[in-house]
PDB file of N, CA and C in Angstrom:
ATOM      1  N   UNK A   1       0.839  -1.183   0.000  1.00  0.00           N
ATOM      2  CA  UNK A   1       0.000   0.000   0.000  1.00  0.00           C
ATOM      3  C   UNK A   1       0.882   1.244   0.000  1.00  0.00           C
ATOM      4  N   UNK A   2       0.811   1.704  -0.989  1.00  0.00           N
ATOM      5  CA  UNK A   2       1.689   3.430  -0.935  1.00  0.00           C
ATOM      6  C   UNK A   2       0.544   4.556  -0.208  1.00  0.00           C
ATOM      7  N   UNK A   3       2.009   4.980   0.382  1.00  0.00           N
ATOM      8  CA  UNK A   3       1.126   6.284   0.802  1.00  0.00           C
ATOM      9  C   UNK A   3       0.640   7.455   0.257  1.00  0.00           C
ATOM     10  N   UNK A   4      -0.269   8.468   1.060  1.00  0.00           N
ATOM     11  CA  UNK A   4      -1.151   9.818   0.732  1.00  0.00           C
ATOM     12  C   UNK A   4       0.314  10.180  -0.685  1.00  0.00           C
ATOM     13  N   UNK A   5       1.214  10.330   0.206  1.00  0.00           N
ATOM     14  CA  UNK A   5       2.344  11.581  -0.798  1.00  0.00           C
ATOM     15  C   UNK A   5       2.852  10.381  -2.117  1.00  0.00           C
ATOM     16  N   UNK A   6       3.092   9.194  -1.768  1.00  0.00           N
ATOM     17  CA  UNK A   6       3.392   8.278  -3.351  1.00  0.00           C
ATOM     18  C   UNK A   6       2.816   8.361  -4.405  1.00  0.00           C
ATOM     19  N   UNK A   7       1.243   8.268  -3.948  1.00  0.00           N
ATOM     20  CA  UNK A   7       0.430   8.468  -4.405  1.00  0.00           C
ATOM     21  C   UNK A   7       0.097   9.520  -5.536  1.00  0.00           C
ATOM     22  N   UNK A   8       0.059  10.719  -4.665  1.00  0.00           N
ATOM     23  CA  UNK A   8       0.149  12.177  -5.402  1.00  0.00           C
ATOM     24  C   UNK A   8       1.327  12.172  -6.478  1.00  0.00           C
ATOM     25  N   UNK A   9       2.763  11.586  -5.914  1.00  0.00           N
ATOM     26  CA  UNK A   9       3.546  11.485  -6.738  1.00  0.00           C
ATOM     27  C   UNK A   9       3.724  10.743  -8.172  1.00  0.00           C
ATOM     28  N   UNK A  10       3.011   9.796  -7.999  1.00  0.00           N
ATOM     29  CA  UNK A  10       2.964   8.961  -9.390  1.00  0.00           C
ATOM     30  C   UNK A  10       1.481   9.586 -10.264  1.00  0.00           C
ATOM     31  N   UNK A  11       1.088  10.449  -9.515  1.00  0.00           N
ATOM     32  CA  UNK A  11      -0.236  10.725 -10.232  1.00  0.00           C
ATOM     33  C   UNK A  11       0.231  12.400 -10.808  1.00  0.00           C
ATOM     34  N   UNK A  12       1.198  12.740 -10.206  1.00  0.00           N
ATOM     35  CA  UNK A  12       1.860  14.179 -10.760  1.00  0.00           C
ATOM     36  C   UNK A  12       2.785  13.791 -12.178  1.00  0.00           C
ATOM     37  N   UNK A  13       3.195  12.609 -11.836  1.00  0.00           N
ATOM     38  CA  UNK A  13       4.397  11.842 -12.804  1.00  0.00           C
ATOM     39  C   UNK A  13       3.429  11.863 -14.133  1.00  0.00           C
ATOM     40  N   UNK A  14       2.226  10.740 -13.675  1.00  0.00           N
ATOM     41  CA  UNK A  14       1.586  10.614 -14.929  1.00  0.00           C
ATOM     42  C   UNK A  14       0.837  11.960 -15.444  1.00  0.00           C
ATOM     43  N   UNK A  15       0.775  12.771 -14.547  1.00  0.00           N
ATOM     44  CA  UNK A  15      -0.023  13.837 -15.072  1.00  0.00           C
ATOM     45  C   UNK A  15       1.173  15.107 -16.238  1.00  0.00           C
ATOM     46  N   UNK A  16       2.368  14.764 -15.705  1.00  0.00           N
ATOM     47  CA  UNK A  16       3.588  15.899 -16.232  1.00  0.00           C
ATOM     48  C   UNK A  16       3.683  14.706 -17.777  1.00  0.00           C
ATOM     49  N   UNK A  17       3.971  13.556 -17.476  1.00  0.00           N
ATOM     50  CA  UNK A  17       4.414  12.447 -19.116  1.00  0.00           C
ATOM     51  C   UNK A  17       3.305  12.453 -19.610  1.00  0.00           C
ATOM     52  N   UNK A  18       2.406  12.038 -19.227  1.00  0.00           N
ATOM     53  CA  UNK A  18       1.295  11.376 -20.009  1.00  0.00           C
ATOM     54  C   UNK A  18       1.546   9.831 -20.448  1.00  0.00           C
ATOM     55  N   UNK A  19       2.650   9.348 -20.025  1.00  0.00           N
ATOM     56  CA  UNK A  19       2.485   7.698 -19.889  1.00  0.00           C
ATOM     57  C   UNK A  19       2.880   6.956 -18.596  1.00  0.00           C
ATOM     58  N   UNK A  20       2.209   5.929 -18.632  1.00  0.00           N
ATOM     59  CA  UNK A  20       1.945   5.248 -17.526  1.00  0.00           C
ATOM     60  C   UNK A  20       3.749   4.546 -17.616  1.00  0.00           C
ATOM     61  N   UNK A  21       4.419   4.237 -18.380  1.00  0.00           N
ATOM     62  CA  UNK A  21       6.343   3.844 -18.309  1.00  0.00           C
ATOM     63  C   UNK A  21       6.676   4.934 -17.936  1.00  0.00           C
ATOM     64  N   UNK A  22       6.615   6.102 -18.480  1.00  0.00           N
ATOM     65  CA  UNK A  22       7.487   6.948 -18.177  1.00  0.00           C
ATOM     66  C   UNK A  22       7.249   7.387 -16.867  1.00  0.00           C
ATOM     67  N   UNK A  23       5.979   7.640 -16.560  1.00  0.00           N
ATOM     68  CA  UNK A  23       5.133   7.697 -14.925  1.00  0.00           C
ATOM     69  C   UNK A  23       6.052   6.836 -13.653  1.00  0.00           C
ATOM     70  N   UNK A  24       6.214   5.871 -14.257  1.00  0.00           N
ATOM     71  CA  UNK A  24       6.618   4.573 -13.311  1.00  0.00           C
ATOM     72  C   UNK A  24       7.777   4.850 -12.916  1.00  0.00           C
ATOM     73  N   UNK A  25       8.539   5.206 -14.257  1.00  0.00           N
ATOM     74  CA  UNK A  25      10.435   5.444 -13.747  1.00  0.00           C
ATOM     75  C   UNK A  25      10.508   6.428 -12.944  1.00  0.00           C
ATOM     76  N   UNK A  26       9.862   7.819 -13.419  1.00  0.00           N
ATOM     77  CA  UNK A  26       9.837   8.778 -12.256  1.00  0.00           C
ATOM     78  C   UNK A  26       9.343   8.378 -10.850  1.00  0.00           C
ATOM     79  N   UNK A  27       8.371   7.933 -10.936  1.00  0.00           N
ATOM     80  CA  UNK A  27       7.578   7.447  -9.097  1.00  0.00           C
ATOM     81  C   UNK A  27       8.359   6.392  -8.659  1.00  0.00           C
ATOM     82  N   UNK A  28       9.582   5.828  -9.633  1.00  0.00           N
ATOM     83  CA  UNK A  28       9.882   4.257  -9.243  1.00  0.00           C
ATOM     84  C   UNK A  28       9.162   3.230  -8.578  1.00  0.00           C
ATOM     85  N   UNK A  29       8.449   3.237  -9.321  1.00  0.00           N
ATOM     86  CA  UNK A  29       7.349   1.915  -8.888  1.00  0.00           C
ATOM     87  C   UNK A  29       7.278   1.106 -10.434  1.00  0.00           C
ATOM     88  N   UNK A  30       6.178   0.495 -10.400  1.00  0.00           N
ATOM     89  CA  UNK A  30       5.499  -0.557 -11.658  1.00  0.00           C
ATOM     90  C   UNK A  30       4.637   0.550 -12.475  1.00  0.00           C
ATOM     91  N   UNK A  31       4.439   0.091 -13.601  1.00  0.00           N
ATOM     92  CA  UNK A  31       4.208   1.096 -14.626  1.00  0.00           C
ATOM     93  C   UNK A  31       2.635   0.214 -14.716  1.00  0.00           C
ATOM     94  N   UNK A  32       2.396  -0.712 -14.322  1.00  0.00           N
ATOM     95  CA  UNK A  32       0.819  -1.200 -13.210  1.00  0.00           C
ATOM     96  C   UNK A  32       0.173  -0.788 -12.364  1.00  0.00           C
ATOM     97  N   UNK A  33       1.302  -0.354 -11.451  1.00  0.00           N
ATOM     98  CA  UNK A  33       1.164   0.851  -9.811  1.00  0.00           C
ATOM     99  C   UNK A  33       0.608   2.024 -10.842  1.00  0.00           C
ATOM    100  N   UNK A  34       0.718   2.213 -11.744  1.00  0.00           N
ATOM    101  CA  UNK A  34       0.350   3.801 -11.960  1.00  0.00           C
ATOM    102  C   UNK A  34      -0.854   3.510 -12.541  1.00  0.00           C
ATOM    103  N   UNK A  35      -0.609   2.427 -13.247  1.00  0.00           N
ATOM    104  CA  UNK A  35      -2.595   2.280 -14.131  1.00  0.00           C
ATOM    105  C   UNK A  35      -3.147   1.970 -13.135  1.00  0.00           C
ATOM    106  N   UNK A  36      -3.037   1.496 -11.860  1.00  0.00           N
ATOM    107  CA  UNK A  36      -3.993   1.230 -10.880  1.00  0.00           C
ATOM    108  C   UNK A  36      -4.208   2.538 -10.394  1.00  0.00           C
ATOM    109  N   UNK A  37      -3.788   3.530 -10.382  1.00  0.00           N
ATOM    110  CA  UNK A  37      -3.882   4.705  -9.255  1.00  0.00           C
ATOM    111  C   UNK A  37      -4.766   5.526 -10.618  1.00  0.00           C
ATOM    112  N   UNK A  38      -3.869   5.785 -11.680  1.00  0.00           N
ATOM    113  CA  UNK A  38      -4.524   6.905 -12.434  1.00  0.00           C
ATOM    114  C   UNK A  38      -6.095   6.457 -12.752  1.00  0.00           C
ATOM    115  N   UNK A  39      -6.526   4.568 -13.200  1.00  0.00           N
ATOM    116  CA  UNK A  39      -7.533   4.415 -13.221  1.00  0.00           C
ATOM    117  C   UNK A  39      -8.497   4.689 -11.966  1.00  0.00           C
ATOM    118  N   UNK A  40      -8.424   4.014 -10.771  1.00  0.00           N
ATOM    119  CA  UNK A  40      -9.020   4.994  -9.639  1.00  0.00           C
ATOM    120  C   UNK A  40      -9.606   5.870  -9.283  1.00  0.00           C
ATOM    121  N   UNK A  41      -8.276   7.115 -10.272  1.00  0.00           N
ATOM    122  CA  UNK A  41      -9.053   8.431 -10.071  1.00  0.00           C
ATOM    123  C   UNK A  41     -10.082   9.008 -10.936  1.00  0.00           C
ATOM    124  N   UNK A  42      -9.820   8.676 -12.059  1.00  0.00           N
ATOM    125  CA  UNK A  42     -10.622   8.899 -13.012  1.00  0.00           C
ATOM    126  C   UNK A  42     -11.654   7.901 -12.802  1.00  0.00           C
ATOM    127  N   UNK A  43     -12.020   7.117 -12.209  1.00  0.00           N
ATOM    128  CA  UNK A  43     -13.091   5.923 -11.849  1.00  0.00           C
ATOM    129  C   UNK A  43     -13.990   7.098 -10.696  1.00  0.00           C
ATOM    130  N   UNK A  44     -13.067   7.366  -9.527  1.00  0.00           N
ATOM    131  CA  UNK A  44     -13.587   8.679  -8.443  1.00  0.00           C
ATOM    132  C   UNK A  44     -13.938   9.843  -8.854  1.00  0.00           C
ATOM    133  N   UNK A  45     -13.080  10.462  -9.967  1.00  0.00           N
ATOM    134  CA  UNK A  45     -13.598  11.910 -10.280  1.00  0.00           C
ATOM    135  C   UNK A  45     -14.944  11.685 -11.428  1.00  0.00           C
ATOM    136  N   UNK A  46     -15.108  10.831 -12.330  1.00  0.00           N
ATOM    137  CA  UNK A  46     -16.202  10.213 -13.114  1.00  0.00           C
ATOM    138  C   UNK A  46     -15.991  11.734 -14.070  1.00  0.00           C
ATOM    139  N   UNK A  47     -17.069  11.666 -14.721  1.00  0.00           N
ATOM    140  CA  UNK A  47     -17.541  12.821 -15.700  1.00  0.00           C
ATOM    141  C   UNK A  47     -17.907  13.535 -15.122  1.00  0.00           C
ATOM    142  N   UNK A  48     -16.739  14.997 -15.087  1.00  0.00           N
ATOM    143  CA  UNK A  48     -17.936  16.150 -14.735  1.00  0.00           C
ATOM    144  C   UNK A  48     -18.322  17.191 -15.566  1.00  0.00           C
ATOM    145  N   UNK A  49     -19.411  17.832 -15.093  1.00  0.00           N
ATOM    146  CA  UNK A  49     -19.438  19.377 -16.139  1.00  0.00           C
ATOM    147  C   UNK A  49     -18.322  19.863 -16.165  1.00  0.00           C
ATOM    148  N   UNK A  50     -18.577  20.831 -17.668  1.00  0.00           N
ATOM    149  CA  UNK A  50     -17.571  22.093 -17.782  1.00  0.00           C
ATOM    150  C   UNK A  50     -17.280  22.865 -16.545  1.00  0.00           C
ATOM    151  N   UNK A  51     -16.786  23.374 -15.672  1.00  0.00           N
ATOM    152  CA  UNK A  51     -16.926  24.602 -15.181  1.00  0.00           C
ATOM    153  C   UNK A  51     -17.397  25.607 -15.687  1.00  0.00           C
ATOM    154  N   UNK A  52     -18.535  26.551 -14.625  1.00  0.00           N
ATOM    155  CA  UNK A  52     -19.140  27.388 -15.240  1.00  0.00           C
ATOM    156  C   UNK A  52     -18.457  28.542 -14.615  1.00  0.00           C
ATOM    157  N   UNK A  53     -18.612  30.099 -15.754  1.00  0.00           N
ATOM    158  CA  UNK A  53     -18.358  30.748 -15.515  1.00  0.00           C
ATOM    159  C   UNK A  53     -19.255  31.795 -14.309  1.00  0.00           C
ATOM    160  N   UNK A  54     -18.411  32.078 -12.721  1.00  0.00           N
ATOM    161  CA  UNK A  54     -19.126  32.934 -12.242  1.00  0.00           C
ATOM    162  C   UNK A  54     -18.952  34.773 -12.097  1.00  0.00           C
ATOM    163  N   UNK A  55     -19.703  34.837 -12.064  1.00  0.00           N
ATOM    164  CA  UNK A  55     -19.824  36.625 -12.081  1.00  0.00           C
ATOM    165  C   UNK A  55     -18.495  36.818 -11.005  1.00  0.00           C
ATOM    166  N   UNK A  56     -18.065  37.889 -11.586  1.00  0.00           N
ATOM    167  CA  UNK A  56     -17.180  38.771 -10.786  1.00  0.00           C
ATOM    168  C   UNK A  56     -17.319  40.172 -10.623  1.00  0.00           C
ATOM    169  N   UNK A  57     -17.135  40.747  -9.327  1.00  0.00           N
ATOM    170  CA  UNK A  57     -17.287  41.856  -9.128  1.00  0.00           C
ATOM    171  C   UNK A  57     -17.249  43.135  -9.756  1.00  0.00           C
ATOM    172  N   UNK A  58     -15.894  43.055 -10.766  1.00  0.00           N
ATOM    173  CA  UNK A  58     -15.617  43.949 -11.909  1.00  0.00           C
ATOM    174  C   UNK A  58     -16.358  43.620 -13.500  1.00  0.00           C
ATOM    175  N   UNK A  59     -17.245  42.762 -13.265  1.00  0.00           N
ATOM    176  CA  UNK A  59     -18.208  42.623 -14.377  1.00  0.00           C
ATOM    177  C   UNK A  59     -19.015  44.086 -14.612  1.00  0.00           C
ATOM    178  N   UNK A  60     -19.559  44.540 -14.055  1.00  0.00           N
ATOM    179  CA  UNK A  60     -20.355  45.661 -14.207  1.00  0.00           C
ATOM    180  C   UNK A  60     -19.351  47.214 -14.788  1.00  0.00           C
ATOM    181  N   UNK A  61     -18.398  46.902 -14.436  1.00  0.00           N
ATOM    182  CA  UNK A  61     -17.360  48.245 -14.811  1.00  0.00           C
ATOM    183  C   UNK A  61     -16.628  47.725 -16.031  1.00  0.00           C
ATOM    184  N   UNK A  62     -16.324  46.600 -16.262  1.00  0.00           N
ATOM    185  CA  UNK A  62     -14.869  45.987 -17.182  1.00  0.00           C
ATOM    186  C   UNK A  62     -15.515  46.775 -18.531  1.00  0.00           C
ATOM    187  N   UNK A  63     -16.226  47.488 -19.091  1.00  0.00           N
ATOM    188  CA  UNK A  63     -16.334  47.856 -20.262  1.00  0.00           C
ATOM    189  C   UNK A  63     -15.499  49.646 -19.664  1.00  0.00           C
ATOM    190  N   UNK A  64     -15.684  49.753 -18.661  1.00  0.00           N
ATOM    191  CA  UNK A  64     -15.129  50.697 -18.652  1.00  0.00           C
ATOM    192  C   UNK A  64     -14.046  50.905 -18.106  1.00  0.00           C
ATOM    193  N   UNK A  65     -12.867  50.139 -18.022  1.00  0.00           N
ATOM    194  CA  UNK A  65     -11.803  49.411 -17.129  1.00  0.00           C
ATOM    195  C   UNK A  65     -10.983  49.442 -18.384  1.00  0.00           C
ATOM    196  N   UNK A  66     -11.789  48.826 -19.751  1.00  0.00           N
ATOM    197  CA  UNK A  66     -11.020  48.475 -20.911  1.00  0.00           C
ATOM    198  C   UNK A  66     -11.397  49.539 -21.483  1.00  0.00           C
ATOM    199  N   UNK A  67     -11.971  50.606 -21.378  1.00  0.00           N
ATOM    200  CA  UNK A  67     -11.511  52.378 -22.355  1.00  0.00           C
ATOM    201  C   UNK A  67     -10.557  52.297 -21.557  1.00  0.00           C
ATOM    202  N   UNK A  68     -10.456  52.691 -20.076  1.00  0.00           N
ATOM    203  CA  UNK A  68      -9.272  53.059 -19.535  1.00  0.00           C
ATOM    204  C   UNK A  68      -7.965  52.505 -19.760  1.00  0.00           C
ATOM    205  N   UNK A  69      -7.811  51.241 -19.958  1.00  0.00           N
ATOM    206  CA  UNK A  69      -6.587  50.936 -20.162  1.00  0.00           C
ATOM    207  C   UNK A  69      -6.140  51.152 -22.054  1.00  0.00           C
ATOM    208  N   UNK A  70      -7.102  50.875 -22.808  1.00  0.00           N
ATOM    209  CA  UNK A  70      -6.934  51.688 -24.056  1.00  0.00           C
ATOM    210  C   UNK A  70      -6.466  53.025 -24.426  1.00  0.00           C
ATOM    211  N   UNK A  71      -7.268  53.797 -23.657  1.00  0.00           N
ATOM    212  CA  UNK A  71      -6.893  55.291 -23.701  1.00  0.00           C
ATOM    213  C   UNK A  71      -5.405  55.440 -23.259  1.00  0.00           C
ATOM    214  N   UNK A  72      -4.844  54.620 -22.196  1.00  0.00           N
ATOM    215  CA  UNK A  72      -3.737  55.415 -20.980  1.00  0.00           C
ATOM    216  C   UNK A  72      -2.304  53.974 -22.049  1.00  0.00           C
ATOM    217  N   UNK A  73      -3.229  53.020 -22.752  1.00  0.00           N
ATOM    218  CA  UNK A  73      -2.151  52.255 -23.145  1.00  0.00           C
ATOM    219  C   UNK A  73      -1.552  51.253 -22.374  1.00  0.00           C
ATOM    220  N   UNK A  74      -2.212  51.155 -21.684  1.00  0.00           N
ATOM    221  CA  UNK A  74      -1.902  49.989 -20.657  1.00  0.00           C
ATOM    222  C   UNK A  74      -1.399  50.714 -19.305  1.00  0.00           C
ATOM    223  N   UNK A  75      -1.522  51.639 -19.002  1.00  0.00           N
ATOM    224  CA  UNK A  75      -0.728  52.113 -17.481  1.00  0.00           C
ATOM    225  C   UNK A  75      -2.124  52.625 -16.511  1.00  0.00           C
ATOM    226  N   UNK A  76      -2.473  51.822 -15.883  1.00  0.00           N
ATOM    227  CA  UNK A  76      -3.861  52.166 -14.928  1.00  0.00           C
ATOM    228  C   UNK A  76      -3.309  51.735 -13.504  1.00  0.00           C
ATOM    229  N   UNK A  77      -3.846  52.294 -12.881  1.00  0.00           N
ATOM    230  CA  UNK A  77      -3.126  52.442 -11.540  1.00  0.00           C
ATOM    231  C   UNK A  77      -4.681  52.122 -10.531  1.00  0.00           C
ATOM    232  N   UNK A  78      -4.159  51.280  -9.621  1.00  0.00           N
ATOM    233  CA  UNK A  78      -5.608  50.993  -8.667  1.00  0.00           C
ATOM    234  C   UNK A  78      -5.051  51.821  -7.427  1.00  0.00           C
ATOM    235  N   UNK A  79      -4.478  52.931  -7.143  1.00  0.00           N
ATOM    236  CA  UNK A  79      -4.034  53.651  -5.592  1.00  0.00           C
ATOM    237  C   UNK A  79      -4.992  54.580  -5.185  1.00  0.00           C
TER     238      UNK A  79
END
């Protein structure tokens, strides 16, 4: 049984290569150890929605945020 941090590690490995060999040499484990973990997660995280976009505070001004930085050329100052 590998632990919390092995774990993360072979799943950072496979997440930086994108293969489950190359995954393995970095985490030094079995290039099995990693199809067991990466399948897992993707078994746990399943299909999700897109992320949706939420409102932000400067929504109501950003049309006028972007004259300002047009006009000044990029130099706007929040002081």
């Amino acid at each position: 049984m590998k632990s919390a941090e092995e774990i993360m590690e072979i799943l950072d490995a496979y997440d930086l290569t994108g293969s489950l060999r190359d995954a393995a040499e970095l985490a030094g484990c079995s290039h099995h150890t990693v199809k067991r973990y990466v399948e897992a997660r993707e078994k746990k995280a399943g299909r999700s929605a897109p992320p949706v976009r939420r409102e932000q505070l400067i929504d109501p001004f950003l049309a006028k945020v972007e004259e300002w930085v047009d006009r000044s050329h990029g130099k706007v100052r929040a002081d």
